[in-house]
Protein backbone atom coordinates (compact mmCIF):
# COMPACT_ATOMS: atom_id res chain seq x y z
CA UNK A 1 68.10 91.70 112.62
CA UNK A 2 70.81 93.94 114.37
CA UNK A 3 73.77 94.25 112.57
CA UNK A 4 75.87 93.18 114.96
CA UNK A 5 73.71 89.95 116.37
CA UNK A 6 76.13 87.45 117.53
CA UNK A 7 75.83 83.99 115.91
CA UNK A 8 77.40 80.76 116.42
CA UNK A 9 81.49 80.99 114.82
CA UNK A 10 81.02 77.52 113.21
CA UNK A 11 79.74 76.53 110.17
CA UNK A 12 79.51 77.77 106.44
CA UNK A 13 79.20 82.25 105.77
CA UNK A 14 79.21 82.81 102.46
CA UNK A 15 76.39 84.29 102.01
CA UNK A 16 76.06 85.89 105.53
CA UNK A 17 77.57 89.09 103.41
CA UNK A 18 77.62 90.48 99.81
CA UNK A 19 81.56 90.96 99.80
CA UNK A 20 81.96 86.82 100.37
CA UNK A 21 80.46 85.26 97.38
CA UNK A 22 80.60 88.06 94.86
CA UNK A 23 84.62 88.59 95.79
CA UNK A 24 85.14 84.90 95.80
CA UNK A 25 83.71 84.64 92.31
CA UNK A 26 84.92 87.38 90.82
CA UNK A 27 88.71 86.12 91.84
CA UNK A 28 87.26 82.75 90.30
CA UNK A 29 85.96 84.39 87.11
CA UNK A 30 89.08 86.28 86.60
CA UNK A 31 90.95 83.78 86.67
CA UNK A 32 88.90 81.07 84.44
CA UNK A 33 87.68 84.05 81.85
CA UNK A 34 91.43 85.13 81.19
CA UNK A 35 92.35 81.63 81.02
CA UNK A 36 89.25 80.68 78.04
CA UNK A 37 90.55 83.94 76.22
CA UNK A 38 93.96 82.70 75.98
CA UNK A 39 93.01 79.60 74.84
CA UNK A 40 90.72 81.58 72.61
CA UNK A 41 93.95 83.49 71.45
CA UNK A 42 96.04 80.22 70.82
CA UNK A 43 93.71 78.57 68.73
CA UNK A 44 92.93 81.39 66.95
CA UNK A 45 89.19 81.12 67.40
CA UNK A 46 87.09 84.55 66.25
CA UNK A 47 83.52 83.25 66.50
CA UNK A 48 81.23 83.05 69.69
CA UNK A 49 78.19 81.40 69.57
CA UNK A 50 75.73 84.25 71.67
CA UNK A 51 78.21 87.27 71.36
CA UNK A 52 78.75 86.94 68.27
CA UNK A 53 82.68 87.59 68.34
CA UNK A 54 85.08 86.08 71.25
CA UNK A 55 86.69 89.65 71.84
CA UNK A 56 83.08 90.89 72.23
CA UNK A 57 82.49 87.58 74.59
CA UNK A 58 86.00 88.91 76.28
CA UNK A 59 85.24 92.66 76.85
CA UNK A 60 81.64 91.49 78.16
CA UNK A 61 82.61 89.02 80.68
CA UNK A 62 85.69 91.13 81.95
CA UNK A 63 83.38 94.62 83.03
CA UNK A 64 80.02 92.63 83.48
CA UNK A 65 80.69 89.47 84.78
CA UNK A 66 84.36 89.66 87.18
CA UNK A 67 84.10 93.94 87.27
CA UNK A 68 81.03 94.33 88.56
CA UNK A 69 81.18 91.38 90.46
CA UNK A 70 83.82 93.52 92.53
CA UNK A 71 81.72 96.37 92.36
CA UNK A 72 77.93 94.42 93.93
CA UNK A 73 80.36 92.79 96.82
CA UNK A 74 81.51 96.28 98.25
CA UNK A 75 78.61 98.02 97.60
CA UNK A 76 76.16 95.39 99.46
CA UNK A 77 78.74 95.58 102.04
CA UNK A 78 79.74 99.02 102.32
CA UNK A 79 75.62 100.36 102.16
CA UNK A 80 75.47 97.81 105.42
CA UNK A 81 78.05 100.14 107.23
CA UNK A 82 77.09 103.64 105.72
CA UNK A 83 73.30 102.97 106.93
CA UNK A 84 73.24 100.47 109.41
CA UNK A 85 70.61 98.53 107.86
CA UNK A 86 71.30 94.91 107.09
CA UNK A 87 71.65 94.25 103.12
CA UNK A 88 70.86 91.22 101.78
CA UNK A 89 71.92 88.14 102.66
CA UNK A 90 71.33 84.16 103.57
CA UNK A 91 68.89 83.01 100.74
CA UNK A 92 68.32 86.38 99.13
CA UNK A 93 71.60 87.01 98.89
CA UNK A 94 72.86 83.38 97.67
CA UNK A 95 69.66 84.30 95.11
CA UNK A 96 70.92 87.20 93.85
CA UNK A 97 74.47 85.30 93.50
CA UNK A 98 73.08 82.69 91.52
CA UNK A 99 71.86 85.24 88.50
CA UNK A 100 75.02 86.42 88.41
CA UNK A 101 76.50 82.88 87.92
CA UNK A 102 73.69 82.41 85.20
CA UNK A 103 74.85 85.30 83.46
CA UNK A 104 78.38 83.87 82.93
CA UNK A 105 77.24 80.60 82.23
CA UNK A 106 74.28 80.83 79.57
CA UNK A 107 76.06 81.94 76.92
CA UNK A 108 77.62 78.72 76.59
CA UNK A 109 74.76 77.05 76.07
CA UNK A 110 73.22 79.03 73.02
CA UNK A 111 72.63 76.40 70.80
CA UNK A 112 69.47 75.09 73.77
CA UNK A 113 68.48 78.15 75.28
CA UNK A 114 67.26 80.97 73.71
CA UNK A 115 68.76 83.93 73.32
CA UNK A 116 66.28 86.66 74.87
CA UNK A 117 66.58 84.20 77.83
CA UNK A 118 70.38 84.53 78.02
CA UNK A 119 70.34 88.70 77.98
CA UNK A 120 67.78 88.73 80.55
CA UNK A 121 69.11 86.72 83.02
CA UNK A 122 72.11 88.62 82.33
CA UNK A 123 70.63 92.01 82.19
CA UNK A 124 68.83 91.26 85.93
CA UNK A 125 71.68 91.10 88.11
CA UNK A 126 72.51 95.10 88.56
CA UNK A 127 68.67 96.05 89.11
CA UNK A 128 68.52 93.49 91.45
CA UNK A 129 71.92 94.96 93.18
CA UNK A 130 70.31 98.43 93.19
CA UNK A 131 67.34 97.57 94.76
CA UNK A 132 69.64 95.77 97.09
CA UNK A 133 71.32 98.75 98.34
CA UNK A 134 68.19 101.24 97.47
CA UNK A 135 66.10 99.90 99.95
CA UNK A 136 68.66 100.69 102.91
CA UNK A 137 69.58 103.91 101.58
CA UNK A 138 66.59 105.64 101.06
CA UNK A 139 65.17 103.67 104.30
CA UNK A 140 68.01 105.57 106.11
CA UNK A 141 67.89 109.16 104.41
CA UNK A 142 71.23 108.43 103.30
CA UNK A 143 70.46 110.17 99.83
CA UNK A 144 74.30 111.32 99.28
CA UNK A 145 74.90 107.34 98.15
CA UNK A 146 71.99 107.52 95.72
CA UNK A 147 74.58 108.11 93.27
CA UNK A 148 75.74 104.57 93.52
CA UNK A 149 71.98 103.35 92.50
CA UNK A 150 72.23 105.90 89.22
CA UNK A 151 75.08 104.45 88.25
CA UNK A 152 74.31 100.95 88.52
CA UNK A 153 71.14 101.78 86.75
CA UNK A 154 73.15 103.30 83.84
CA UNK A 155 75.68 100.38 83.94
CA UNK A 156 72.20 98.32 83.57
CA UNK A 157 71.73 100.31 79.98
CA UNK A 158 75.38 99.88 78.66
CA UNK A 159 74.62 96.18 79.43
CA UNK A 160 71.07 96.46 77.47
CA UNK A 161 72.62 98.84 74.30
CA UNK A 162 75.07 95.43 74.32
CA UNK A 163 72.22 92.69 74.49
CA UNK A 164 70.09 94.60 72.06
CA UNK A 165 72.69 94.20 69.38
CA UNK A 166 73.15 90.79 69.90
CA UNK A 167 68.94 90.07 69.71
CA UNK A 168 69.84 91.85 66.34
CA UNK A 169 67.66 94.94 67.69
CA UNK A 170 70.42 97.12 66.71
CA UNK A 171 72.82 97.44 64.77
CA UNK A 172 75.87 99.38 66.32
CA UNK A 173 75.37 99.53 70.13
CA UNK A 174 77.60 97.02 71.36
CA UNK A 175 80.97 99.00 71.42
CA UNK A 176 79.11 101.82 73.13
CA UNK A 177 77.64 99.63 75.51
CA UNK A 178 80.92 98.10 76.66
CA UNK A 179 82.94 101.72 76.20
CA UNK A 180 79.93 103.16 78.67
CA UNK A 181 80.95 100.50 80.66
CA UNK A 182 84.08 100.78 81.20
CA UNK A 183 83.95 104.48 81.89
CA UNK A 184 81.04 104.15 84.50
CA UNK A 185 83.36 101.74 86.40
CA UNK A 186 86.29 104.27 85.95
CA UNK A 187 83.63 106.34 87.59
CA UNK A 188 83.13 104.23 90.49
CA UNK A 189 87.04 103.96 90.87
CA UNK A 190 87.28 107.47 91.30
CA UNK A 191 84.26 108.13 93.49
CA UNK A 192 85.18 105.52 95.72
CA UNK A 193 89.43 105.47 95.62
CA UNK A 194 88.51 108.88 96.61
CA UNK A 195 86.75 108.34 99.95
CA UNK A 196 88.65 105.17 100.95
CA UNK A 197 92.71 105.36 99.51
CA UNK A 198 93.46 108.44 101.70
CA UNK A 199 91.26 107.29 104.74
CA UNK A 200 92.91 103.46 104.42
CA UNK A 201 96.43 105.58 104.52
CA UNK A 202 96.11 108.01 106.90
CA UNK A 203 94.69 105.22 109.56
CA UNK A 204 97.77 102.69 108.02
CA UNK A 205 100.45 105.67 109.09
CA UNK A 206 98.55 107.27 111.98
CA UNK A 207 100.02 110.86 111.48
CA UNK A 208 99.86 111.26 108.00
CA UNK A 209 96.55 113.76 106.96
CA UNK A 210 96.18 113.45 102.69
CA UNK A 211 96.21 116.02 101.36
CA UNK A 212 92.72 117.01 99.52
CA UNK A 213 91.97 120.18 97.80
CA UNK A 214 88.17 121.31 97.45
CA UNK A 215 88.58 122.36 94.06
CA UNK A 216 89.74 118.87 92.88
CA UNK A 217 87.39 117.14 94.63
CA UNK A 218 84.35 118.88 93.60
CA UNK A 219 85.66 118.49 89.70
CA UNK A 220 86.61 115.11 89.58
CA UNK A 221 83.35 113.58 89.20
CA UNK A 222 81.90 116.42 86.80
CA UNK A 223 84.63 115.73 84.26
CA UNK A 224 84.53 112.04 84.49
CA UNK A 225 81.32 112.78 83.07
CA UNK A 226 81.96 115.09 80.77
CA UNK A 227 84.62 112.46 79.41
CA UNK A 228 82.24 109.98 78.79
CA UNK A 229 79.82 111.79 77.22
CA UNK A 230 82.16 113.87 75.02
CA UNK A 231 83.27 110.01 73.77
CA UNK A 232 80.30 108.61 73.53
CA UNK A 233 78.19 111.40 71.66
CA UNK A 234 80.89 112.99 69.54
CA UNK A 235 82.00 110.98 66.71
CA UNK A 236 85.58 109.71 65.76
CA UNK A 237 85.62 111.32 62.36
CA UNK A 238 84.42 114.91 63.70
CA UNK A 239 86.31 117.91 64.69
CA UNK A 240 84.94 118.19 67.70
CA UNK A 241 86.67 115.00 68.85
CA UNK A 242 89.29 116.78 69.78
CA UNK A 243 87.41 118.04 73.31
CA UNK A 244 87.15 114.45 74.17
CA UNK A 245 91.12 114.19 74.24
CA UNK A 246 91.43 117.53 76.15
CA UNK A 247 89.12 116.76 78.78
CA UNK A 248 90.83 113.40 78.72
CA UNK A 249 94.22 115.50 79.17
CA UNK A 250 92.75 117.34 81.87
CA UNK A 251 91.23 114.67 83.85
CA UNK A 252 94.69 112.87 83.93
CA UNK A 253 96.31 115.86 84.97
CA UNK A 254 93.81 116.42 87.75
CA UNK A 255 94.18 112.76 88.95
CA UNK A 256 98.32 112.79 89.03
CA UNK A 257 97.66 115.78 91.34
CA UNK A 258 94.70 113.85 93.44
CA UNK A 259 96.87 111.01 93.85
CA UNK A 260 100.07 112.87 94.93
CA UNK A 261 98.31 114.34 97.66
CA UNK A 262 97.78 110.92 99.03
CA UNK A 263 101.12 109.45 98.98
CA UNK A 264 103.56 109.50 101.95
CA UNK A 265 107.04 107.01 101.45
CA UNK A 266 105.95 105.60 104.38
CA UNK A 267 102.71 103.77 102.82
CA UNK A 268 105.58 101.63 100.69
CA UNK A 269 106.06 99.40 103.91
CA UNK A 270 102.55 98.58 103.71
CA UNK A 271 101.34 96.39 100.94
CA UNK A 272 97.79 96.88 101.27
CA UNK A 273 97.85 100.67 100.66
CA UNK A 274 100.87 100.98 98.45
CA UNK A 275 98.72 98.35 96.34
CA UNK A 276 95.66 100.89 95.92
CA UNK A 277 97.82 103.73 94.95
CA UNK A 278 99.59 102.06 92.18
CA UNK A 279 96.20 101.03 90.91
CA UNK A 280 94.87 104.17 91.42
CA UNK A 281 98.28 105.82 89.15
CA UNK A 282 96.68 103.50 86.24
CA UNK A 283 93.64 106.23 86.11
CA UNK A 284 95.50 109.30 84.67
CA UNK A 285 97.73 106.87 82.61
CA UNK A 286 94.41 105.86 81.20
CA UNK A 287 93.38 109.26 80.48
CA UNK A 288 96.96 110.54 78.98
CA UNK A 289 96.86 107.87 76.89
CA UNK A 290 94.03 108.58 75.46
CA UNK A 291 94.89 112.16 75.00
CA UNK A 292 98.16 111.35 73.26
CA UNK A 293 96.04 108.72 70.93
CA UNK A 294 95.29 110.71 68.37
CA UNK A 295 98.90 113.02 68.49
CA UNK A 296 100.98 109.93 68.95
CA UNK A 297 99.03 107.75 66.64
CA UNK A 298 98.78 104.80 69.78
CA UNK A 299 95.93 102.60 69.66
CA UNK A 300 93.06 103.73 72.04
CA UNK A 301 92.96 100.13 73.38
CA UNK A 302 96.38 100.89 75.71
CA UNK A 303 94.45 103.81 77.23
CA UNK A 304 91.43 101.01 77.45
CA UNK A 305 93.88 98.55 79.19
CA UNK A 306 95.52 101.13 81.30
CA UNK A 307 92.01 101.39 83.24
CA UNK A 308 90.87 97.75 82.51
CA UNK A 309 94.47 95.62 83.16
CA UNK A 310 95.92 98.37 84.91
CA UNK A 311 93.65 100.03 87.42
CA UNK A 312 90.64 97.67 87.85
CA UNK A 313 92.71 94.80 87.89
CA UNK A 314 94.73 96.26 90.86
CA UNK A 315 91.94 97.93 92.37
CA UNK A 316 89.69 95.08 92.97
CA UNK A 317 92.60 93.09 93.64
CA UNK A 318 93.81 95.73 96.47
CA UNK A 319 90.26 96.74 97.79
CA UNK A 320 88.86 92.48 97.93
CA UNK A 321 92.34 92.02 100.10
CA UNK A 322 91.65 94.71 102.02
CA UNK A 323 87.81 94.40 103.11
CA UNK A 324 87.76 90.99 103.44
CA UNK A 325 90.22 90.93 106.28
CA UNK A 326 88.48 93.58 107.85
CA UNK A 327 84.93 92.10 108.05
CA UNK A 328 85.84 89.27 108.76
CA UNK A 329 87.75 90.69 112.01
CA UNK A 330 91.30 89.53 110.71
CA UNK A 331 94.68 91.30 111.02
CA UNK A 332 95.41 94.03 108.26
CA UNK A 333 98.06 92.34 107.44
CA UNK A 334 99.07 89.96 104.11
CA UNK A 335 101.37 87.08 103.50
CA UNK A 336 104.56 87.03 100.96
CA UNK A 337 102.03 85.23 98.92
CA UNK A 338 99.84 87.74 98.38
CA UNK A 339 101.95 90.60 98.46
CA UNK A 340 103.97 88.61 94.68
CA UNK A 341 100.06 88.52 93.88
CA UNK A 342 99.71 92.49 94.08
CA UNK A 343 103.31 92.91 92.38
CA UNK A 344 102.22 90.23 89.45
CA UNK A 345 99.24 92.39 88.84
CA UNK A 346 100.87 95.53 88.45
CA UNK A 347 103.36 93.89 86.14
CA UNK A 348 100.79 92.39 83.91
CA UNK A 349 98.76 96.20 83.25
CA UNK A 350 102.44 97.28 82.75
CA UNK A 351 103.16 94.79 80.04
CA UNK A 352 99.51 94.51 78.59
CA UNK A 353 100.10 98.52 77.77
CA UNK A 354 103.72 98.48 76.62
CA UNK A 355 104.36 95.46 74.92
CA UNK A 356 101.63 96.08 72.33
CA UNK A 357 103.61 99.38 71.45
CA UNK A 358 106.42 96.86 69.99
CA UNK A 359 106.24 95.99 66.44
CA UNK A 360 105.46 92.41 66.30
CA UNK A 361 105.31 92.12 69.82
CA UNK A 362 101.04 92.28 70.25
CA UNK A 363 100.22 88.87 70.97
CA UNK A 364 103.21 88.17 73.18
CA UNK A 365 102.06 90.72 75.24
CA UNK A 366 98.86 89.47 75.64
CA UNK A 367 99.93 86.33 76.44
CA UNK A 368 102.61 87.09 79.06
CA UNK A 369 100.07 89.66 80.83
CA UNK A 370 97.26 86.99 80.55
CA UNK A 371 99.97 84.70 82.33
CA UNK A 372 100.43 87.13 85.21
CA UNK A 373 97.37 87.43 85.98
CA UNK A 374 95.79 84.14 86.19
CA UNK A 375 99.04 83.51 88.41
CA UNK A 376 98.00 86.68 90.39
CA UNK A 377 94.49 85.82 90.73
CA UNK A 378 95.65 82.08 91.88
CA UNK A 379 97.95 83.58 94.69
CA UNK A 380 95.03 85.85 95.55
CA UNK A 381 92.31 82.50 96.04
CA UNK A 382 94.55 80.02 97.85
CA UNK A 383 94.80 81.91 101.30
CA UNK A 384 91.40 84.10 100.58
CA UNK A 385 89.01 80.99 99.76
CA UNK A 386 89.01 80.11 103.57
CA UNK A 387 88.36 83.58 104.50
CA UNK A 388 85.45 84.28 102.18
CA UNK A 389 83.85 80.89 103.45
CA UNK A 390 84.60 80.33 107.13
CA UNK A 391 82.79 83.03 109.83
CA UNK A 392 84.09 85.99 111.07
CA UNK A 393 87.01 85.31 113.26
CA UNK A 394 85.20 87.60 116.41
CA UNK A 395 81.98 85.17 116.10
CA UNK A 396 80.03 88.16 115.12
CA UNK A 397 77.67 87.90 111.99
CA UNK A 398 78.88 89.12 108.79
């Protein structure tokens, strides 16, 4: 099928491209999984049936079910434009989609169906994204995006050092699984805000060239890397912890600098790039905070939240606003609507890292950044749910 085949502009596209359902369900998921947790919160429930613990239910679901969500859209999109080979879609596509519901929706139905069933329906969905977005890549010799299929594969054994826990397998893989987690999908943020925040700006302002040094670029990714390994092989209570918060130091020092080099006052007029780079500012927060963790004696959960509240929940937010207008041939431009959305989002990492700082303040803060967001995420699905569903707007297939 060519990839630009002309079809007929009426009717239901949901699935005519990976960025429609997996965007309009991870806005969905956001919105309902922050909601159950809060209810979670207020009733003071601890206990999950299948994950054993409701924050371990809550960590899960936030990277593996509305994160990577995010993360399958735009890649089964983007891979489509990088190779010119058509990704999945139609019934293999709404396929794929429906493990990925199954995955959220198992779980609460332990009591009738068995466990091993409930990780691996759960633990299909990112092989079955790889191979997705394999297929094209190596079909087109476009081996520089292979990195994208490593990652999802390692993302696949975070997700299986979490299951095998649960199956009582193991007995202390589940943190590492979801800390692996998150860091991969830092990863991703920074391999991908990389290529498409500056490009996004400079086409948004026309004259403006980001600046990007060589150097920078060609360490980013190598001490991502080093990060997460020095955190996940090099134990809390040894000495040699302390090279996990330097290279944490140093990676949010390198980022402030990556990040500066993109901004021009300019982008503030412009909602969908100003968006990205205040999620993208959540990254080195992230890392100093970590850093400072052990000096400052801060929890390591506000450097957690700075990337998972802060800069994923921005990010996505930013990039699904972004991409869906533009395949789906709309204008670049946003309503008041979702421009509070972006600003609600921003305010909700904010609080979710300071507020828990305050003596006696914890739970309020959870509650009030919980609040923003599900409002955030609402703003985001009432003008965005036509979009995702309807056809392009050029009658073009996609």
């Amino acid at each position: 099928m060519q990839i630009q085949e002309p079809r007929d502009p009426k009717g239901f596209a949901l699935f005519n491209l990976g960025f429609r359902p997996f965007f309009l369900l991870s806005a969905a998921s956001a919105l309902v999984l922050m909601l159950i947790w809060l209810m979670m919160l207020g009733k003071g429930d601890s206990a999950h049936n299948y994950y054993l613990l409701n924050q371990y239910w809550h960590g899960h679901e936030m990277l593996f079910g509305y994160a990577i969500a995010v993360i399958a859209g735009f890649l089964l999109t983007a891979v489509r434009n990088w190779t010119s080979i058509q990704t999945p879609y139609g019934a293999t596509l709404a396929g794929i989609t429906a493990v990925w519901f199954l995955g959220r929706i198992l779980p609460f139905f332990s009591a009738v169906v068995p466990d091993y069933v409930i990780a691996a329906a759960d633990l299909a969905f990112l092989p079955l994204v790889a191979l997705g977005i394999g297929l094209p890549i190596v079909r087109s010799g476009n081996y520089r995006n292979l990195v994208f299929i490593v990652i999802l594969l390692a993302m696949t054994v975070a997700n299986l050092l979490v299951h095998l826990q649960l199956l009582g397998y193991t007995e202390n893989t589940l943190a590492a699984g979801l800390q692996m987690s998150l860091a991969l999908i830092v990863t991703v943020m920074v391999v991908m805000g990389g290529r498409v925040i500056p490009f996004f700006t400079e086409r948004a302002l026309g004259v403006f060239q980001a600046k990007k040094y060589d150097w920078l670029e060609k360490s980013v990714i190598p001490l991502a890397f080093g990060w997460l390994f020095a955190d996940l092989l090099i134990p809390q209570e040894s000495a040699l912890q302390s090279i996990t918060y330097l290279l944490a130091g140093i990676n949010g020092i390198v980022h402030l600098i990556r990040v500066a080099g993109w901004f021009h006052p300019r982008m503030l007029r412009n909602p969908l790039i100003w968006v990205l780079h205040v999620a993208y500012l959540f990254i080195p927060l992230g890392f100093i905070l970590f850093a400072l963790s052990d000096l400052l004696n801060i929890s390591i959960y506000l450097s957690t939240h700075a990337f998972a509240a802060g800069a994923i929940g921005s990010m996505t937010l930013g990039m699904m606003a972004r991409v869906s207008l533009g395949h789906t041939a709309r204008q670049l431009k946003v309503s008041k609507l979702v421009v509070a959305s972006f600003l609600l989002m921003a305010v909700a990492g904010v609080i979710r890292i300071l507020l828990p700082m305050i003596p006696g303040m914890y739970m309020m803060g959870l509650h009030i950044s919980g609040g923003l967001w599900i409002i955030s995420w609402a703003l985001f699905l009432v003008p965005y749910t036509p979009i995702l569903i309807r056809p392009r707007m050029d009658g073009q297939f996609g």
